[in-house]
N, C-alpha and C. Protein backbone atom coordinates (compact mmCIF):
# COMPACT_ATOMS: atom_id res chain seq x y z
N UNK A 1 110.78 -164.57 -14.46
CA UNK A 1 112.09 -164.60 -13.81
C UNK A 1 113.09 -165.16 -14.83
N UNK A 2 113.97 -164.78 -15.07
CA UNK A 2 115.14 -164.63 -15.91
C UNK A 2 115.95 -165.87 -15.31
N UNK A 3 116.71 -167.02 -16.07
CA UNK A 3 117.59 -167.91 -15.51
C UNK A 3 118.74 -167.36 -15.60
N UNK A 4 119.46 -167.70 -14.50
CA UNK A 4 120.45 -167.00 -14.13
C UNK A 4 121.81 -167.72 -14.82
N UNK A 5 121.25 -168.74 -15.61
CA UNK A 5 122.70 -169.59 -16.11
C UNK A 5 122.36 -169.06 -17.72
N UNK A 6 121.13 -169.48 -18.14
CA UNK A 6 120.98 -169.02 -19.46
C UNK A 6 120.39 -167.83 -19.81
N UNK A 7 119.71 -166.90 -18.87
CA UNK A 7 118.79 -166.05 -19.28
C UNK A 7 118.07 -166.53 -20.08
N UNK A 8 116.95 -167.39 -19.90
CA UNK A 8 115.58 -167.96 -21.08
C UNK A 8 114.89 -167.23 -19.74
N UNK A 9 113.32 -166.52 -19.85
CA UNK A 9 112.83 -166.18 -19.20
C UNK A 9 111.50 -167.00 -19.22
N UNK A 10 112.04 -168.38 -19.12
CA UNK A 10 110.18 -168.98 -19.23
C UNK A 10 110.87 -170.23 -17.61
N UNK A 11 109.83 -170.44 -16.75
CA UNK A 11 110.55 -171.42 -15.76
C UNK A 11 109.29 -171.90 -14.88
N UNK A 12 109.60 -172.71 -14.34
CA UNK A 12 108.32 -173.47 -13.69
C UNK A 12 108.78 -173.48 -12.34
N UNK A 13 107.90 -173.22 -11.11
CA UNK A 13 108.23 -173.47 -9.77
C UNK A 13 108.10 -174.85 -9.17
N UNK A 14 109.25 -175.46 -8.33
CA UNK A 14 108.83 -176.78 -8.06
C UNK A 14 108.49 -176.84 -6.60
N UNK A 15 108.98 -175.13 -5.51
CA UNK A 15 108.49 -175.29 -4.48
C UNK A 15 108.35 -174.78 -3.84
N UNK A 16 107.28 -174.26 -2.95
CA UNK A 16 107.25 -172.63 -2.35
C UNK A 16 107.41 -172.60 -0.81
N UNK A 17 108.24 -172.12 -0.11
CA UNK A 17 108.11 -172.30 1.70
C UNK A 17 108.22 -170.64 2.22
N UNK A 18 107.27 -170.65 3.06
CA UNK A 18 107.58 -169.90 3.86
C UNK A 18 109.32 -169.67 4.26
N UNK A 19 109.70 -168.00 4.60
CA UNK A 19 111.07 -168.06 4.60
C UNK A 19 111.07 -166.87 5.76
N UNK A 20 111.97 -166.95 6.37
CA UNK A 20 112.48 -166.00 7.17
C UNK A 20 111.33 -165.76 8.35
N UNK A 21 110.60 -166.62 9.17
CA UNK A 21 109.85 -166.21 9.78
C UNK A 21 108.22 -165.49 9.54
N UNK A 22 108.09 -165.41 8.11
CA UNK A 22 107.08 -165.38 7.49
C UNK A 22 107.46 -164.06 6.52
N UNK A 23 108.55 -163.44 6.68
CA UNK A 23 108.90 -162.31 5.78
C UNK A 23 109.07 -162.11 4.32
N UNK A 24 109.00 -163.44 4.23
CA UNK A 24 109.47 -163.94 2.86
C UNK A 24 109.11 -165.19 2.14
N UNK A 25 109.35 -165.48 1.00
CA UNK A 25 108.86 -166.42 0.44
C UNK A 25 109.88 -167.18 -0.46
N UNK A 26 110.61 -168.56 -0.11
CA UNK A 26 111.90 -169.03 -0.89
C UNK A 26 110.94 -170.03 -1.82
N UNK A 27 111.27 -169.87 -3.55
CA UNK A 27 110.60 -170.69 -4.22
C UNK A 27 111.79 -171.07 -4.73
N UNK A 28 111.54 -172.48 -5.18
CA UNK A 28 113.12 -173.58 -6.18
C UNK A 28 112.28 -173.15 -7.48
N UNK A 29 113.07 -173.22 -8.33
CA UNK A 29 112.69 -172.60 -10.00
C UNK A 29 113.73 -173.84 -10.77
N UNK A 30 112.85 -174.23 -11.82
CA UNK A 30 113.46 -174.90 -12.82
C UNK A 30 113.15 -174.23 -14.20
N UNK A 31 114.23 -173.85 -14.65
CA UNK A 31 114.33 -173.08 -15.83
C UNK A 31 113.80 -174.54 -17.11
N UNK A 32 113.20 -173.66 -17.81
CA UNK A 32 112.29 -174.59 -19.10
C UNK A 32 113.22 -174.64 -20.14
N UNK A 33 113.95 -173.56 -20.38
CA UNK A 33 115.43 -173.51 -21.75
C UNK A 33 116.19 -174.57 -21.32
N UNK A 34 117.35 -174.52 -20.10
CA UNK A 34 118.22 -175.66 -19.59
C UNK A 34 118.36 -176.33 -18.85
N UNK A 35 116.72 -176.51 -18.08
CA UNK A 35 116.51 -177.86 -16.63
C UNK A 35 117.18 -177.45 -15.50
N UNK A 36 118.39 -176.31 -15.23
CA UNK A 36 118.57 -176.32 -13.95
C UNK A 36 117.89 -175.51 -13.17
N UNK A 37 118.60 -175.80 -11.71
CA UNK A 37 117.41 -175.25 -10.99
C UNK A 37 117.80 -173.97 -10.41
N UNK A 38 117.27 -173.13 -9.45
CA UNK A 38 117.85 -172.11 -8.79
C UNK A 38 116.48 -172.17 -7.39
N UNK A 39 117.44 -171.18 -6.59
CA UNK A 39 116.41 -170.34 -6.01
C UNK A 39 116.30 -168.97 -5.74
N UNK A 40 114.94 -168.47 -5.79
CA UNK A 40 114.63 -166.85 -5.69
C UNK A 40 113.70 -166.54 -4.70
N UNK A 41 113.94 -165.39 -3.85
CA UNK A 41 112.98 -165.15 -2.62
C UNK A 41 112.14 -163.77 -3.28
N UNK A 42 111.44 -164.29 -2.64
CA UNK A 42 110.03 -162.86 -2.73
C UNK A 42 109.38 -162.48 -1.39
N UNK A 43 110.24 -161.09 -1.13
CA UNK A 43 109.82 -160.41 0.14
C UNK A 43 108.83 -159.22 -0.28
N UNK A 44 108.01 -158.93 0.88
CA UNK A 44 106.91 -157.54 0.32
C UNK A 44 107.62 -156.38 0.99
N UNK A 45 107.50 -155.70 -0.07
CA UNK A 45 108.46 -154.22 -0.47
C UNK A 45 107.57 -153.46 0.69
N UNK A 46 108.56 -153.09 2.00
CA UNK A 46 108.66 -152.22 2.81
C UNK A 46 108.42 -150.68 2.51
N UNK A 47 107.68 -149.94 3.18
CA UNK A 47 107.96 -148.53 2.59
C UNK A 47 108.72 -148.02 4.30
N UNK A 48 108.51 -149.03 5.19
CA UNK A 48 109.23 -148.21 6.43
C UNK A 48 110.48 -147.61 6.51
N UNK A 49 110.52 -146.46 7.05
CA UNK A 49 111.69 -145.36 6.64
C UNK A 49 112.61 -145.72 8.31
N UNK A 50 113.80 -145.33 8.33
CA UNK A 50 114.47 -145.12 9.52
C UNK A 50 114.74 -143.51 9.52
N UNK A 51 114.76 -143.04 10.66
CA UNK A 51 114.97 -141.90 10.82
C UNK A 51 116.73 -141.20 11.53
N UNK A 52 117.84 -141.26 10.44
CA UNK A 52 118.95 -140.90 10.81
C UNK A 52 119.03 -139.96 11.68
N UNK A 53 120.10 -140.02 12.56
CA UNK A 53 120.38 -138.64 13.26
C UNK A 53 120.68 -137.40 13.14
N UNK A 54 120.78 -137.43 11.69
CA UNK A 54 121.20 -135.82 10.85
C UNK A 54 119.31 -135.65 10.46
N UNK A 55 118.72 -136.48 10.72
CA UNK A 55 117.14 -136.03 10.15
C UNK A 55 116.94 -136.73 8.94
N UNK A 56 117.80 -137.29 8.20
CA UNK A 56 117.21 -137.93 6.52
C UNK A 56 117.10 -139.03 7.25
N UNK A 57 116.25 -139.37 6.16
CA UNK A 57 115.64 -140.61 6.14
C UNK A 57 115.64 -141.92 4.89
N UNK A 58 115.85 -143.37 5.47
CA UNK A 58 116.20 -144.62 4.48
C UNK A 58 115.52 -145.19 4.90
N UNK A 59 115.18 -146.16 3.74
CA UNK A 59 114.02 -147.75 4.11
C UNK A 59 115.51 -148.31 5.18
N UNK A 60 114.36 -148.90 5.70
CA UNK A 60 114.49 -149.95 6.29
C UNK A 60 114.90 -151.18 6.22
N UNK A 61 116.46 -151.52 6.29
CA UNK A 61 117.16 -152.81 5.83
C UNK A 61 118.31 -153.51 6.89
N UNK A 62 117.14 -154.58 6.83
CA UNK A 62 117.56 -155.51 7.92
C UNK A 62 119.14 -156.08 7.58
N UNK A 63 119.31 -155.94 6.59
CA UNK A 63 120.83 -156.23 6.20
C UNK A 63 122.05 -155.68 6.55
N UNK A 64 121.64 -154.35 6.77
CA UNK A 64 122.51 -153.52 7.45
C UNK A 64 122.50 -153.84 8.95
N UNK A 65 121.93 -154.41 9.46
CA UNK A 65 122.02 -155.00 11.13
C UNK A 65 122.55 -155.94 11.27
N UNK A 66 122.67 -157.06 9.95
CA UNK A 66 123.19 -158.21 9.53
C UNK A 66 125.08 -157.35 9.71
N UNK A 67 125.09 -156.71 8.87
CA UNK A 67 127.07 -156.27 8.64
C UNK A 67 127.27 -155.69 10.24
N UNK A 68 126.43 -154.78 10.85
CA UNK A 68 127.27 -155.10 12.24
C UNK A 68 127.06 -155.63 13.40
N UNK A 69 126.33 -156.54 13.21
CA UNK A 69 126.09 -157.85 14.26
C UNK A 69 127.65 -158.76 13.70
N UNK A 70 127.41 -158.71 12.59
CA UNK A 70 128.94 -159.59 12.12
C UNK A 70 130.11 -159.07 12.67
N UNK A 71 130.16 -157.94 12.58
CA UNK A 71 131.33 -156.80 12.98
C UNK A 71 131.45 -157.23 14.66
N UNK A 72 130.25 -156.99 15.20
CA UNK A 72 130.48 -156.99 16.82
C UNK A 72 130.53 -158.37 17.30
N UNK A 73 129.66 -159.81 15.87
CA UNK A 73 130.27 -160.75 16.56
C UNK A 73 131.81 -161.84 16.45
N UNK A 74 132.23 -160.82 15.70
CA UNK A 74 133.67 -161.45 14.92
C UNK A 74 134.42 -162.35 15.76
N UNK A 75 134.99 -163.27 15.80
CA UNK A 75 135.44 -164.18 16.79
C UNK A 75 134.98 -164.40 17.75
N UNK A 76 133.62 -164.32 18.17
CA UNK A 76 132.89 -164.88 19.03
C UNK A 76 132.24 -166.01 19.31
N UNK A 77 131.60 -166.76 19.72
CA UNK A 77 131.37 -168.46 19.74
C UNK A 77 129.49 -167.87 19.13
N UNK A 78 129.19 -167.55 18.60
CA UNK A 78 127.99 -167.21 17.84
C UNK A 78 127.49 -167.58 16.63
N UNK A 79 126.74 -168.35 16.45
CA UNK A 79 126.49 -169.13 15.10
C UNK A 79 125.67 -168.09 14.27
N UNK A 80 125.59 -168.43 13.16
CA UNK A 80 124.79 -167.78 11.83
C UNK A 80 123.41 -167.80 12.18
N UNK A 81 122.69 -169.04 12.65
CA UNK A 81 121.10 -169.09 12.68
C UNK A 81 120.77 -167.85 14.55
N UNK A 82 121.89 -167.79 15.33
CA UNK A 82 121.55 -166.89 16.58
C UNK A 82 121.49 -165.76 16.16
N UNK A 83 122.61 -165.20 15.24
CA UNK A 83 122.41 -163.45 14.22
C UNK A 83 121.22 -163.56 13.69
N UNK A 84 120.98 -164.53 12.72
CA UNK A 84 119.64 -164.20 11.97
C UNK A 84 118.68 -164.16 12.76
N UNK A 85 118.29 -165.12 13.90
CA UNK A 85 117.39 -164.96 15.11
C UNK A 85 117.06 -163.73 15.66
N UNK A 86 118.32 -163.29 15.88
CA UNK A 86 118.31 -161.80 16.65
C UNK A 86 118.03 -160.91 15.59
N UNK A 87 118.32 -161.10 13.80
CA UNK A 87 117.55 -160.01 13.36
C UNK A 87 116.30 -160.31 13.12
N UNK A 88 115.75 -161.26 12.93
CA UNK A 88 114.05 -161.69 12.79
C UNK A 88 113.87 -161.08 14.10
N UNK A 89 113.98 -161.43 14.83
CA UNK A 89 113.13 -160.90 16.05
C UNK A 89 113.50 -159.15 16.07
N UNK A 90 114.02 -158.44 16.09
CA UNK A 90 114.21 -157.02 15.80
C UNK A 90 113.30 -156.67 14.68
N UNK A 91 113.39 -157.33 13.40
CA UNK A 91 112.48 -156.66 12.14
C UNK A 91 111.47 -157.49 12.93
N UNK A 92 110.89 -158.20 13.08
CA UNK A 92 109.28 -158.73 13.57
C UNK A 92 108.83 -157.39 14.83
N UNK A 93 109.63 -156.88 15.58
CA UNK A 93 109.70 -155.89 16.51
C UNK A 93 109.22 -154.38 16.33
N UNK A 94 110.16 -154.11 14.84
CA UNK A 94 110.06 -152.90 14.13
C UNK A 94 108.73 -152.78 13.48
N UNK A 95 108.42 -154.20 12.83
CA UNK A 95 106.68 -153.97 11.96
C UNK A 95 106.03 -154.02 12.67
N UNK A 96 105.97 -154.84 13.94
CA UNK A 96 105.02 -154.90 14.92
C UNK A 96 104.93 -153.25 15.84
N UNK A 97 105.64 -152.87 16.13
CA UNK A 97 105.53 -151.85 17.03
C UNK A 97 105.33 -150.31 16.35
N UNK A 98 106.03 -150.07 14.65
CA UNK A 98 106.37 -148.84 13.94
C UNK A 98 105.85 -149.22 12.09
N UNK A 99 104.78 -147.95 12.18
CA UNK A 99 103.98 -148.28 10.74
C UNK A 99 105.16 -147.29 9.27
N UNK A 100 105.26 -146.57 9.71
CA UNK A 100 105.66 -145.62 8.55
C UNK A 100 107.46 -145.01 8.87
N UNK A 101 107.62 -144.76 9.92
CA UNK A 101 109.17 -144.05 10.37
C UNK A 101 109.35 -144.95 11.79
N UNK A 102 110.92 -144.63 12.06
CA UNK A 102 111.22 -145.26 12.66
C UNK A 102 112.70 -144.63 13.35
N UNK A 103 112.83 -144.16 14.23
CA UNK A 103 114.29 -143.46 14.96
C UNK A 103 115.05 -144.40 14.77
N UNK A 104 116.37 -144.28 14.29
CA UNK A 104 117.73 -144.91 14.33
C UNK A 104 118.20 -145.45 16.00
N UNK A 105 117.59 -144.34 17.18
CA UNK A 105 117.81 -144.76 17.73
C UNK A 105 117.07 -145.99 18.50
N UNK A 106 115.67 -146.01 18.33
CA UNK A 106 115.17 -147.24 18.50
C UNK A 106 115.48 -148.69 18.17
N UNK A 107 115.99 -148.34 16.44
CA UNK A 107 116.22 -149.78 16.31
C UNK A 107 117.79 -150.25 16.94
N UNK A 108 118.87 -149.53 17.26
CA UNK A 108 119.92 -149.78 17.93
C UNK A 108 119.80 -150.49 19.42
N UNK A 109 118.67 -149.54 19.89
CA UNK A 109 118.23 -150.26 21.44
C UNK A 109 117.99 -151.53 20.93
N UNK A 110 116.97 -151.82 20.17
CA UNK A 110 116.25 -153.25 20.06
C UNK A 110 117.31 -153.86 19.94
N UNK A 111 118.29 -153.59 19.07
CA UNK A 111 119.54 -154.55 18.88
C UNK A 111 120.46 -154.77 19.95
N UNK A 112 120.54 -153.84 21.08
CA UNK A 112 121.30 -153.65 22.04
C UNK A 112 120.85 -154.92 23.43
N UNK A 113 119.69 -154.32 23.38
CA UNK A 113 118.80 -155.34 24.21
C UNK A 113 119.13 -156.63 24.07
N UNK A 114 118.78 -157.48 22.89
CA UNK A 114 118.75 -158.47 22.61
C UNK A 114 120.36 -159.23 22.46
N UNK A 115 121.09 -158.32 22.30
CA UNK A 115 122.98 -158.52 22.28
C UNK A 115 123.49 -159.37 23.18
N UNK A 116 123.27 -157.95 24.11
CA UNK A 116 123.51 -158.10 25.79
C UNK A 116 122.93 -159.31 27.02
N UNK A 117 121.85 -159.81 25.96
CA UNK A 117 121.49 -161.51 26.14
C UNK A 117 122.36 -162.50 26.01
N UNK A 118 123.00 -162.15 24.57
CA UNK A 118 123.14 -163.07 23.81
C UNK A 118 125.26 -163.78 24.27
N UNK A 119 125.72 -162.06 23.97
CA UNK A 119 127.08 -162.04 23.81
C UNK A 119 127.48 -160.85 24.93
N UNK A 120 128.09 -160.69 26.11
CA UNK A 120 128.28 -159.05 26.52
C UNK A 120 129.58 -158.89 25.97
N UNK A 121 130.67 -159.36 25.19
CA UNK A 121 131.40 -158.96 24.61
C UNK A 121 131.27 -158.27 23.28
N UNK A 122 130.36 -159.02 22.70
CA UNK A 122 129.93 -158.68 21.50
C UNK A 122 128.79 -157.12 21.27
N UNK A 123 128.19 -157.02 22.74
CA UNK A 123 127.08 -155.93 22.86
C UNK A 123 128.15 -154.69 22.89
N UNK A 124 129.54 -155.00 23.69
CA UNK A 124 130.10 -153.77 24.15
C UNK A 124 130.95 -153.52 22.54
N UNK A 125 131.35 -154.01 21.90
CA UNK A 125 131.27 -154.03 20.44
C UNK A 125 130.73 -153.30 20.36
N UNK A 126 129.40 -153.56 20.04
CA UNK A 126 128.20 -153.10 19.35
C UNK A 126 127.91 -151.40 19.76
N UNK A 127 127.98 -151.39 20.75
CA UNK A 127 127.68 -150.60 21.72
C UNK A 127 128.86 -149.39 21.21
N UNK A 128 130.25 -150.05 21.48
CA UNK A 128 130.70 -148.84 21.35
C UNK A 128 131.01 -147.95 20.00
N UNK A 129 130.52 -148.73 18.97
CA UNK A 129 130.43 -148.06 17.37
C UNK A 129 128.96 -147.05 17.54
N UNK A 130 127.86 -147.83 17.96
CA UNK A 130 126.45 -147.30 18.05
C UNK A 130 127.03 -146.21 18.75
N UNK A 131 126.91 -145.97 20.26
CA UNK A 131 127.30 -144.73 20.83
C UNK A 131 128.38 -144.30 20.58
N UNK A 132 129.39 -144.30 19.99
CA UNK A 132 130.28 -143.78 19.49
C UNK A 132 130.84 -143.30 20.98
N UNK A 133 131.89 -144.46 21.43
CA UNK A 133 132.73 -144.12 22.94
C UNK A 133 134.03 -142.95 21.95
N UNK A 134 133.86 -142.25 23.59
CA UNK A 134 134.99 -141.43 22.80
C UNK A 134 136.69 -141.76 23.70
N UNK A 135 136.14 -142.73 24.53
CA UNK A 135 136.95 -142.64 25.43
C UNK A 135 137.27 -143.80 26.78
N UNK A 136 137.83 -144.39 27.25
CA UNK A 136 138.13 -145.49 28.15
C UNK A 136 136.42 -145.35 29.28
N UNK A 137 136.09 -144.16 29.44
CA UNK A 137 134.95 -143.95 30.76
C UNK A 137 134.08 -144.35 29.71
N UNK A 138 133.70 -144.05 28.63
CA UNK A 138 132.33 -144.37 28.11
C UNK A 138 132.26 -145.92 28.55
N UNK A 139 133.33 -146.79 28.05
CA UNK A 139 133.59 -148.01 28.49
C UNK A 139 132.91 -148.51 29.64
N UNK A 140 133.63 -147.86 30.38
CA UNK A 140 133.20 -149.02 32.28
C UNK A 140 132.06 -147.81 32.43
N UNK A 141 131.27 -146.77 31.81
CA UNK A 141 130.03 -146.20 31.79
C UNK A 141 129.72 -147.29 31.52
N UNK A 142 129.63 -148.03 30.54
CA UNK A 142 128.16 -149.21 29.56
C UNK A 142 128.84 -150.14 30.42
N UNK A 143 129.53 -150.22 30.86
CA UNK A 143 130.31 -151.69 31.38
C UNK A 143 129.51 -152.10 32.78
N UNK A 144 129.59 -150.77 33.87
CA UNK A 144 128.79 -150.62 35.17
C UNK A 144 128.17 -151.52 35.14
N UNK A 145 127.20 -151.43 34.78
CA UNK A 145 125.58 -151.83 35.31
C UNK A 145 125.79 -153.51 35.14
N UNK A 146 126.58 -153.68 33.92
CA UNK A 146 126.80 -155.29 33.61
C UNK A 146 127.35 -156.07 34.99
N UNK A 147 128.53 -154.92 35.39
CA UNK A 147 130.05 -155.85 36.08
C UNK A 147 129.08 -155.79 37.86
N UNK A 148 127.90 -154.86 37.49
CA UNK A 148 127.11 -154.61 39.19
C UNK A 148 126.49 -155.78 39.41
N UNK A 149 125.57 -155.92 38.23
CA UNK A 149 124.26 -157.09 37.94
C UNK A 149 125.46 -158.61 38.38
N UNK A 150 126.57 -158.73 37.70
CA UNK A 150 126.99 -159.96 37.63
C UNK A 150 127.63 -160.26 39.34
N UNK A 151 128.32 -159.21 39.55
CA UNK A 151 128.64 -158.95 41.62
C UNK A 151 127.60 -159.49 42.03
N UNK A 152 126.18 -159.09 42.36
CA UNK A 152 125.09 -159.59 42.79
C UNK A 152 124.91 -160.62 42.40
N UNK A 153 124.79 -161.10 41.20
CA UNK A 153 124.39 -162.54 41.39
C UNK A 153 125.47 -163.74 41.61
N UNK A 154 127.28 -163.15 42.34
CA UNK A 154 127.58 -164.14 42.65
C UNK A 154 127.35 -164.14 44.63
N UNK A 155 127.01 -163.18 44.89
CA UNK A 155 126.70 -162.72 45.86
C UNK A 155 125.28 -163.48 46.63
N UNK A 156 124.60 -164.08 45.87
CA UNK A 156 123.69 -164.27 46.31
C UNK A 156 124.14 -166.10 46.47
């Protein structure tokens, strides 16, 4: 591993932890040329594909769920460690349930699911980029079932 201040490529590890729910591996590095330190993660290289809606197909990157969870939770009362939560538990979801491919539209549900827990402002966000609303009805369409569920339970 290359130091990132000097480029000397000789360095000693001072500490290895489990990272991301077990996805990963965060080690501290002390470079041997100029003593400082850094850190570098080591994740195992995915071959799982997603399956776009035009038919091509991309690995699988949880990062991209990261930019629009951000997007849908933009001014919302939602902390950094509840996003990352909600994407660990989606990628722990995806390896657990899908070996090789994977529908675009599956992993949107998983994300949808878990939203609509979390934030319903933020899901209908989410929601309306994913399904692509074309229009005020798609709206109180996804909206329904929420504004029914919440009637009933003041009802009771």
């Amino acid at each position: 591993m290359k130091c990132p201040y000097c480029s000397v490529d000789n360095d000693k590890v001072i500490d290895s932890r489990s990272s991301n729910d077990g996805f990963s591996i965060r080690r501290r590095r002390e470079c041997l040329g100029c003593q400082r330190r850094y850190t570098t993660y080591e994740r195992l290289e995915q071959t799982l594909k997603v399956i776009k809606k035009d038919g091509s197909r991309e690995i699988f990157e949880p990062e991209k769920i990261r930019a629009g969870l951000e997007k849908a939770c933009w001014k919302r009362p939602i902390g950094d460690q509840q996003i990352r939560s909600l994407i660990e538990d989606v990628e722990r979801d995806v390896y657990d349930r899908f070996e090789l491919e994977i529908p675009s539209h599956e992993v949107g549900e998983m994300i949808m699911e878990r939203l609509k827990n979390l934030d319903q402002v933020a899901y209908v966000r989410f929601a309306s980029v994913y399904r692509q609303f074309k229009d005020v009805r798609d709206f109180v369409h996804e909206l329904q079932p929420m504004l029914d569920q919440n009637a009933e339970q003041r009802h009771r």
